[in-house]
Protein backbone atom coordinates (compact mmCIF):
# COMPACT_ATOMS: atom_id res chain seq x y z
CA UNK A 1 -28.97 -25.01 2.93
CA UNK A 2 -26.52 -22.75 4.41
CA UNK A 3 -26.87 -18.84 4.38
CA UNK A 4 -24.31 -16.12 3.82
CA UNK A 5 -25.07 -13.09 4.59
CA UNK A 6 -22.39 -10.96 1.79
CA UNK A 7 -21.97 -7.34 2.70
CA UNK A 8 -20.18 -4.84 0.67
CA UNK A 9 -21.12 -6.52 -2.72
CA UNK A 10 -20.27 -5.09 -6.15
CA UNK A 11 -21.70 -6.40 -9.45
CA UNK A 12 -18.49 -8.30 -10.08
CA UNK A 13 -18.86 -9.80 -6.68
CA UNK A 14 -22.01 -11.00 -7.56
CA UNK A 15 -21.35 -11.77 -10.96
CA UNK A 16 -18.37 -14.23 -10.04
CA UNK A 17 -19.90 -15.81 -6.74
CA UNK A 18 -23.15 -16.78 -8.40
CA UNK A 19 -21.45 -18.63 -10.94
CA UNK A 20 -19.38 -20.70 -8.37
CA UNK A 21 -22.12 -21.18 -6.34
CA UNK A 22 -23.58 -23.23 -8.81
CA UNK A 23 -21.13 -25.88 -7.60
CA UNK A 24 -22.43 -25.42 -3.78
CA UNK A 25 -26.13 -24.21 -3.87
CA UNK A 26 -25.36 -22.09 -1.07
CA UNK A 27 -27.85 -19.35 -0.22
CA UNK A 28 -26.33 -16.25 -0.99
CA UNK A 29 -27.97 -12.68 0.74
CA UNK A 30 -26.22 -9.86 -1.00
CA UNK A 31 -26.04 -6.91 0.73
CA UNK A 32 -24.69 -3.62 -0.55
CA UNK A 33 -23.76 -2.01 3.34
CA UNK A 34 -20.21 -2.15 4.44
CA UNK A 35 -20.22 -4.50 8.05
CA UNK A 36 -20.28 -2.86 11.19
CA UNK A 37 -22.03 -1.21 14.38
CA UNK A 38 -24.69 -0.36 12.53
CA UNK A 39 -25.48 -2.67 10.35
CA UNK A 40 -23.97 -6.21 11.99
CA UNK A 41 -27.97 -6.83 12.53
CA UNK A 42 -28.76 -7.41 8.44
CA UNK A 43 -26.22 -10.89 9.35
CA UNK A 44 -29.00 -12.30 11.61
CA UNK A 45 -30.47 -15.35 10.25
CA UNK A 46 -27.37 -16.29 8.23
CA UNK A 47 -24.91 -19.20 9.06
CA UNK A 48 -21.65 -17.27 7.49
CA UNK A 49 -20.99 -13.93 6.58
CA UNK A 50 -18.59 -12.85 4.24
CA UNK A 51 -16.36 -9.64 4.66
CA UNK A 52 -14.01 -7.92 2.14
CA UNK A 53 -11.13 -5.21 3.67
CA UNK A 54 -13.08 -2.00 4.32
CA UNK A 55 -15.45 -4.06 6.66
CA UNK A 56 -15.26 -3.07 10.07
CA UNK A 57 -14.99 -6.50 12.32
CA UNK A 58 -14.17 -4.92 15.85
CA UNK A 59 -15.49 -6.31 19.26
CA UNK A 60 -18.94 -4.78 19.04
CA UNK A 61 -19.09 -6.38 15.64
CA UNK A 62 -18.06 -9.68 16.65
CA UNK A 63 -20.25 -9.87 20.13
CA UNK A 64 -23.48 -8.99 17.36
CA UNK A 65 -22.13 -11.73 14.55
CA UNK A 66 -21.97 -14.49 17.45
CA UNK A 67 -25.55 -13.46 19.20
CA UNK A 68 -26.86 -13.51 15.91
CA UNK A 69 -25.65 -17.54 15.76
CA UNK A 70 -22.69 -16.59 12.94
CA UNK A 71 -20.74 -19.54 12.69
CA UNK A 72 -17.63 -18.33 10.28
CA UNK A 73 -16.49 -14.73 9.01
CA UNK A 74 -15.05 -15.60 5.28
CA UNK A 75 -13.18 -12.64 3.99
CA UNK A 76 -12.82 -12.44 0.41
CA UNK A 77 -8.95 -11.30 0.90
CA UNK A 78 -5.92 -11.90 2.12
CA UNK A 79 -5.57 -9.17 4.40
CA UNK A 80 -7.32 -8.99 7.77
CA UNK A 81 -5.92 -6.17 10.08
CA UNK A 82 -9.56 -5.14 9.68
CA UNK A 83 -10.61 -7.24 12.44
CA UNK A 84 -9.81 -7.44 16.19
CA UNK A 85 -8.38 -11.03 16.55
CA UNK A 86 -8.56 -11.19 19.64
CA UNK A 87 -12.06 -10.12 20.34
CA UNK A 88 -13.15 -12.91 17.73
CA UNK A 89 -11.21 -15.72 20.02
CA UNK A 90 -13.32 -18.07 21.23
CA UNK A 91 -16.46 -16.75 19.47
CA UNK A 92 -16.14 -17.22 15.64
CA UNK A 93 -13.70 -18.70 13.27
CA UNK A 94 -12.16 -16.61 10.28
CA UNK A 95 -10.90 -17.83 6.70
CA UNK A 96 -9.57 -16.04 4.31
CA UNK A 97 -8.43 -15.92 0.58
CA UNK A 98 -4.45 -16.43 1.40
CA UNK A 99 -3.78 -16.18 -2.59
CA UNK A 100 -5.47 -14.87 -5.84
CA UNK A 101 -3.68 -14.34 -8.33
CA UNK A 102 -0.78 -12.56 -7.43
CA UNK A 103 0.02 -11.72 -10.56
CA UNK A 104 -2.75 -8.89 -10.69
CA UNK A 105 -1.88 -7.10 -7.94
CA UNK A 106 2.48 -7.38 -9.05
CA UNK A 107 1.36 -6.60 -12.80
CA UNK A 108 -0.67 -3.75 -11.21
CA UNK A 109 2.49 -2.51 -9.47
CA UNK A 110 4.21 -2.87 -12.86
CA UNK A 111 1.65 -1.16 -14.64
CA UNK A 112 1.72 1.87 -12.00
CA UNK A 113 5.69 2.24 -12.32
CA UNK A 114 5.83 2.33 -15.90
CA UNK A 115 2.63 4.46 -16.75
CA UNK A 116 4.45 7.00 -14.11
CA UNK A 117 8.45 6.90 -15.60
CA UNK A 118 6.95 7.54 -18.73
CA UNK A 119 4.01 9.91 -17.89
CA UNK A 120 1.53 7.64 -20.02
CA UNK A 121 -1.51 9.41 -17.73
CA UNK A 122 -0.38 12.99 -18.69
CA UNK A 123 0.07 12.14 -22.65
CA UNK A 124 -3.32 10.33 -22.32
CA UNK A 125 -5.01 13.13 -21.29
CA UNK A 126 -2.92 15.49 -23.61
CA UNK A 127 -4.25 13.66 -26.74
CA UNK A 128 -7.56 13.54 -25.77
CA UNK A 129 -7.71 17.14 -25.79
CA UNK A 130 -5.60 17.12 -28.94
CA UNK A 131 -2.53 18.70 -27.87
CA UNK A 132 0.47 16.28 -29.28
CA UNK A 133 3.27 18.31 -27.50
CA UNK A 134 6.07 16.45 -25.71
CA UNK A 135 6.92 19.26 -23.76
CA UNK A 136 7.30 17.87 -20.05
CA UNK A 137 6.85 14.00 -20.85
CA UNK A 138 10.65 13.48 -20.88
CA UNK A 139 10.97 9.55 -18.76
CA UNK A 140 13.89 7.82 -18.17
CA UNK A 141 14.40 4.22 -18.49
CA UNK A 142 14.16 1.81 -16.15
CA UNK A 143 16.81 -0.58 -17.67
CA UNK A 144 19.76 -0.40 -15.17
CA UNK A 145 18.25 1.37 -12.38
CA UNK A 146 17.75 -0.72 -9.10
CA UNK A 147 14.43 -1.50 -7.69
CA UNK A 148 13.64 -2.11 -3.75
CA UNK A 149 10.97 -5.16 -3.37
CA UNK A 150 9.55 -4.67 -0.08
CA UNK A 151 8.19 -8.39 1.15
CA UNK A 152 8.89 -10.68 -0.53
CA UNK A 153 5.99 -13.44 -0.68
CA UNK A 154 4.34 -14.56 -4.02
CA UNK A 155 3.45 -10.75 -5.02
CA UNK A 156 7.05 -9.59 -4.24
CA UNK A 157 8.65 -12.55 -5.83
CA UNK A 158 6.77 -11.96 -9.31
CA UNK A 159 7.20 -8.04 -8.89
CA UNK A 160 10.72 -8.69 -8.49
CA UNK A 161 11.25 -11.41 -11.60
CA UNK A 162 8.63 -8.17 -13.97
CA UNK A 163 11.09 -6.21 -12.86
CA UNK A 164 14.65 -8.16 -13.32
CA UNK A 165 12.96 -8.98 -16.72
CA UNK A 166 13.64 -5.27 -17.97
CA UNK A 167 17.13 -4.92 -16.76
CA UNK A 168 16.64 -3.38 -13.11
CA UNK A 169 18.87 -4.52 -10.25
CA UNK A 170 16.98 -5.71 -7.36
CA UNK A 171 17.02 -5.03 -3.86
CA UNK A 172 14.60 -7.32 -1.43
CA UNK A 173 13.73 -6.69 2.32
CA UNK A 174 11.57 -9.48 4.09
CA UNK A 175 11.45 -10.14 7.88
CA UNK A 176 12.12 -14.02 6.44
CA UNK A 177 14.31 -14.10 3.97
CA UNK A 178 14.19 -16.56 0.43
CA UNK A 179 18.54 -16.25 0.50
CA UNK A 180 18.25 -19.18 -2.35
CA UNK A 181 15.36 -18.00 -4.52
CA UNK A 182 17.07 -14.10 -4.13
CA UNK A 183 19.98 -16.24 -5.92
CA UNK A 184 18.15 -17.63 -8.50
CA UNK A 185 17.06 -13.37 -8.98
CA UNK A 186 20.72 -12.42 -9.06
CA UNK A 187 18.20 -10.45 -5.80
CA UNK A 188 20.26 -9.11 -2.81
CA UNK A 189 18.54 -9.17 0.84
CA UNK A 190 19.48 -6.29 2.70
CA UNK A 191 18.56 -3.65 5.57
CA UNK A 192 15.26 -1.64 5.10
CA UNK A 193 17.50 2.01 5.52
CA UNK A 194 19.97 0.72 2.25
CA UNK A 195 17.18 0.01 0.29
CA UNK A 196 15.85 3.13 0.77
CA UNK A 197 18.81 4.90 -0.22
CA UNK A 198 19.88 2.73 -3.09
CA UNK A 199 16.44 2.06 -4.72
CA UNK A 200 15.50 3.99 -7.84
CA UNK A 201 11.98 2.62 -6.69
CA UNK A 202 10.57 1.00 -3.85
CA UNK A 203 7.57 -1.37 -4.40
CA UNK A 204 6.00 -2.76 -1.45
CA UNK A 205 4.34 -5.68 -0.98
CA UNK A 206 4.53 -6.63 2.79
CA UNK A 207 1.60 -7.15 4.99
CA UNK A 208 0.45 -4.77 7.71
CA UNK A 209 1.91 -5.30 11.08
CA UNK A 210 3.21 -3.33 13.79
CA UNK A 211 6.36 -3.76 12.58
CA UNK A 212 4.95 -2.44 9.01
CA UNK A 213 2.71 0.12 9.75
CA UNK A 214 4.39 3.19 8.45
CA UNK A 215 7.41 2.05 7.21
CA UNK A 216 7.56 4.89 4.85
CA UNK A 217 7.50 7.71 7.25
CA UNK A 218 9.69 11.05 7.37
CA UNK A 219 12.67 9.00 8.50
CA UNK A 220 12.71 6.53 5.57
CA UNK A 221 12.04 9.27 3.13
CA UNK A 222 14.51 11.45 3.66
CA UNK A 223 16.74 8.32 2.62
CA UNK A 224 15.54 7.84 -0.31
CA UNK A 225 16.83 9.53 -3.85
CA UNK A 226 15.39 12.92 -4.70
CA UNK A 227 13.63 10.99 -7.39
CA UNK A 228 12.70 7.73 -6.55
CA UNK A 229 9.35 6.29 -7.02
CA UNK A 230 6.99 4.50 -4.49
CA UNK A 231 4.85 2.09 -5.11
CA UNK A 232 1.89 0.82 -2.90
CA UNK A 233 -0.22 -1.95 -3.57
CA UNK A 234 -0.08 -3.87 -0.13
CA UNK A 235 -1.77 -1.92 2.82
CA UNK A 236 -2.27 1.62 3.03
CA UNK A 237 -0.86 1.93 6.44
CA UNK A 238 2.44 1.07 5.34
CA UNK A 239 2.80 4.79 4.63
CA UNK A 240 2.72 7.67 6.82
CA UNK A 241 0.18 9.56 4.22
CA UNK A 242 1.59 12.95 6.00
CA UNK A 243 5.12 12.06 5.38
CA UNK A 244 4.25 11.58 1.86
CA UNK A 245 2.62 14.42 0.84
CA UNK A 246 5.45 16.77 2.63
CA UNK A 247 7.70 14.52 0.50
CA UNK A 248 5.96 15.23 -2.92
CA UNK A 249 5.56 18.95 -1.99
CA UNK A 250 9.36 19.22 -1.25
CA UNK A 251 10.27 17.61 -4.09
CA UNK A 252 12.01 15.44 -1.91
CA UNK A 253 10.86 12.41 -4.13
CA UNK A 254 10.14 11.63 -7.49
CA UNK A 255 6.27 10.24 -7.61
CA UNK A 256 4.18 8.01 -6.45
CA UNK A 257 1.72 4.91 -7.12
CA UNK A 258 -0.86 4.14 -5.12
CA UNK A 259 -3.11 1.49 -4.84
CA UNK A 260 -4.21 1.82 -1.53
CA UNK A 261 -4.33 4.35 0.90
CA UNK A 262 -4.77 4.37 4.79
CA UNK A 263 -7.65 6.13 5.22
CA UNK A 264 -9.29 4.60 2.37
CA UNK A 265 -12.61 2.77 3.89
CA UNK A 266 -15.03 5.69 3.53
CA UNK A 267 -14.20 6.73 -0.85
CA UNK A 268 -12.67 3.27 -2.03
CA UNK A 269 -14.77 1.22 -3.64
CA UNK A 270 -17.58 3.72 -4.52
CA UNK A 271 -18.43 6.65 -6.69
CA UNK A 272 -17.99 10.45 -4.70
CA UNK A 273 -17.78 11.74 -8.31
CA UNK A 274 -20.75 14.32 -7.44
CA UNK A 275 -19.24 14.97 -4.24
CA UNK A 276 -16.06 17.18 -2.67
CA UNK A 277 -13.80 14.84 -0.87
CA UNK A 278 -13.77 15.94 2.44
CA UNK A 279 -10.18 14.06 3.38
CA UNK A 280 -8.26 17.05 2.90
CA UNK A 281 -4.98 14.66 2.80
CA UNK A 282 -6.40 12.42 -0.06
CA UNK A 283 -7.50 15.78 -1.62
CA UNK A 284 -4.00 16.78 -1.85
CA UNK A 285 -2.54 13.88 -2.85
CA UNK A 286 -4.71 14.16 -6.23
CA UNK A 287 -3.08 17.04 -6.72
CA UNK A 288 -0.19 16.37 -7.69
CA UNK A 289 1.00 15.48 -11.19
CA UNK A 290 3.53 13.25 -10.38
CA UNK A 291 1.00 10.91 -8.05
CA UNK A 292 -1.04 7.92 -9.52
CA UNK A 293 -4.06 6.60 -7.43
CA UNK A 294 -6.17 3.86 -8.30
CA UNK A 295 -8.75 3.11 -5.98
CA UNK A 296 -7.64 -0.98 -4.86
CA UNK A 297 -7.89 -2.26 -8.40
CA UNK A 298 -4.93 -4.35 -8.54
CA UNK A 299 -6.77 -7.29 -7.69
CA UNK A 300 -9.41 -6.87 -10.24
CA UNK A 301 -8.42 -9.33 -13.00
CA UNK A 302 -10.68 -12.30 -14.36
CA UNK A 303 -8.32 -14.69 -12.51
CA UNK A 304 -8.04 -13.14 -9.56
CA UNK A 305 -12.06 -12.80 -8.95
CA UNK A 306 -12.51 -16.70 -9.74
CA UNK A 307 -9.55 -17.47 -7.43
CA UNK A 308 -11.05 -15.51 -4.92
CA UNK A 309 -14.86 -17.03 -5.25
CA UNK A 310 -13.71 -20.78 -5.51
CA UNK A 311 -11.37 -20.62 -2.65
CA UNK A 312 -13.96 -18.33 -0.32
CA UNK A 313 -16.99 -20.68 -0.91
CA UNK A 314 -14.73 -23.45 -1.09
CA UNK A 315 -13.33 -22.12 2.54
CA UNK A 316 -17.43 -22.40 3.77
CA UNK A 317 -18.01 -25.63 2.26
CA UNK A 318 -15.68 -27.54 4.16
CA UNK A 319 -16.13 -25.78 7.07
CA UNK A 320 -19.25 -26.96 7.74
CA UNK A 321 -19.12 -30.60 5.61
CA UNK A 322 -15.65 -31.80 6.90
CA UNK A 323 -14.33 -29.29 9.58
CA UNK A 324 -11.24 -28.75 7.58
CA UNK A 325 -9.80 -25.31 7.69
CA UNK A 326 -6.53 -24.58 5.67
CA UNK A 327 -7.24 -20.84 5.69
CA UNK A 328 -8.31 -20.16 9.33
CA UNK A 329 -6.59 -17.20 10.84
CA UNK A 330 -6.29 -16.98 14.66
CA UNK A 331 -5.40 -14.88 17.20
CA UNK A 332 -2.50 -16.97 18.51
CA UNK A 333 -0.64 -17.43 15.45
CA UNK A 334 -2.45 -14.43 13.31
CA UNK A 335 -1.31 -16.55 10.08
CA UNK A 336 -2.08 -19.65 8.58
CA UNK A 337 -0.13 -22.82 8.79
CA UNK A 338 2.24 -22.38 11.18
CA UNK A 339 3.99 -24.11 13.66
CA UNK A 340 3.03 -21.84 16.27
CA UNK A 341 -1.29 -23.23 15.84
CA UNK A 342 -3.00 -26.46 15.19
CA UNK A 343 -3.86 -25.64 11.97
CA UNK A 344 -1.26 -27.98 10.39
CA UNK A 345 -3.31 -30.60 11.69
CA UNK A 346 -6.59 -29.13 10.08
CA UNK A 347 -8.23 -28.43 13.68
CA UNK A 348 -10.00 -25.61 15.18
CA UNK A 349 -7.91 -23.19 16.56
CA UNK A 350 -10.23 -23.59 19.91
């Protein structure tokens, strides 16, 4: 019976993985700890451990996970700039959850745009306080106005279709452009800069790369309409966090959604309600009224956490019964089934 050694688990986790375990009889050690330097050591005796985003999976981390005998890291995501690539090579494979749903986190990015054009959170509070006044709620619709997908992979595509449902116009950037399913959209593909400056809001959905990281910086901004919208719930690092919150104190944009934030690893994902937040930046971003933060949620649907337990244990059950590996990521191609790796042949990357 193989043993994974699951750090970072929440009752959900738990709740979801036992009950598609009882296809594999795996032996499942939950563990509450995020994974790093100091606690790679609680993954000795296992076979597999498996990681979720705000795991740290550096080189220290990987030279402990291989001297402890760890055969496979199996994140429960999609994402993985947590972990050094290239300090894995050679030592451990990784899989990952390439898809879950993606209609949580685009309906999430949905839900984040509307409850902000219409101020849903401030009414919601209003009324619970009884005070009925409309004074300041004033919206504006979203019919007609032109929205700016940023990526455009399965969450950007169904973003994009939520969106053209109401009436918006839509913009698309992607480093590989869909030119015939944009058609299908009545979608146009164009430069990042025009999007910026034609988009009533800007929804991004691309992964994290160097490419990526900080897209929406002080340049980009100042592009932008004095009231557009941005909405986050890809990686945190696609915005310069700074740049945003001189932005929103300027008035230099109209609001934000968030989903995810840069710096998020040490409050996301647990309770500091009895604490003061001591990120001063994240601090001030609460601040404002015109800001919505939800702390990684969009994933959090009933479809999405089966999705992501069937494929994750089902990523560790053929590892080690037929070798196959669909979902590896490596450091040469950094992806999954490209041309540029073996893995279209279902072999080891080494």
């Amino acid at each position: 019976m193989k043993i994974i050694a699951f750090f970072d688990t929440k009752p959900y986790d738990k709740a979801y993985f036992d009950k598609t375990n009882e296809k594999y009889g795996f032996q499942i050690r939950y563990l509450d700890v995020h994974l790093n330097q100091a606690t790679v050591s609680l993954a000795k005796g296992a076979d597999v451990v498996c990681a979720f985003v705000n795991d740290t999976i550096n080189a220290e981390v990987s030279e402990g996970l291989a001297e402890a005998g760890i055969k496979l890291i199996a994140m429960r995501c999609a994402g993985y700039n947590n972990i050094d690539l290239k300090a894995i090579w050679n030592k451990l494979h990784v899989v990952r959850v390439p898809a879950y749903s993606p209609n949580s986190v685009a309906e999430h990015a949905a839900a984040l745009l509307f409850c902000l054009t219409r101020s849903i959170h401030k009414a919601y509070n209003r009324v619970r306080e009884g005070n009925f006044l409309l004074n300041g709620l004033t919206g504006r619709n979203l019919s007609g106005k032109t929205a700016g997908i940023v990526g455009t992979g399965k969450i950007g595509k169904i973003t994009a279709a939520i969106l053209r449902g109401i009436g918006m116009r839509i913009l698309l950037y992607d480093k590989f452009p869909d030119t015939a399913w944009a058609a299908s959209l009545n979608g146009e593909y164009t430069s990042f800069d025009e999007l910026c400056t034609k988009s009533d809001v800007i929804s991004l959905h691309a992964p994290l790369s160097v490419d990526t990281f900080h897209i929406i910086n002080d340049r980009t901004i100042a592009l932008m309409k004095k009231d557009a919208i941005i909405i986050n719930t890809g990686r945190g690092a696609l915005i310069d966090t700074q740049a945003l919150v001189k932005a929103l104190k300027h008035k230099s944009i109209g609001g934000a959604g968030l989903d995810v934030y840069e710096e998020e690893e040490l409050y996301f994902f647990e309770d500091w309600s009895g604490e003061a937040l001591e990120d001063d930046v994240l601090a001030r971003l609460l601040t404002f009224p015109n800001v919505i933060i939800t702390g990684h949620q969009a994933f959090l649907t009933d479809e999405a956490l089966t999705g992501i337990s069937d494929t994750t244990l089902g990523n560790i059950h053929h590892f080690f019964e037929t070798g196959e590996m669909p979902n590896e990521i490596c450091y040469q191609c950094a992806d999954v089934g490209t041309a540029k790796c073996r893995h279209e042949q279902n072999k080891p990357c080494f």
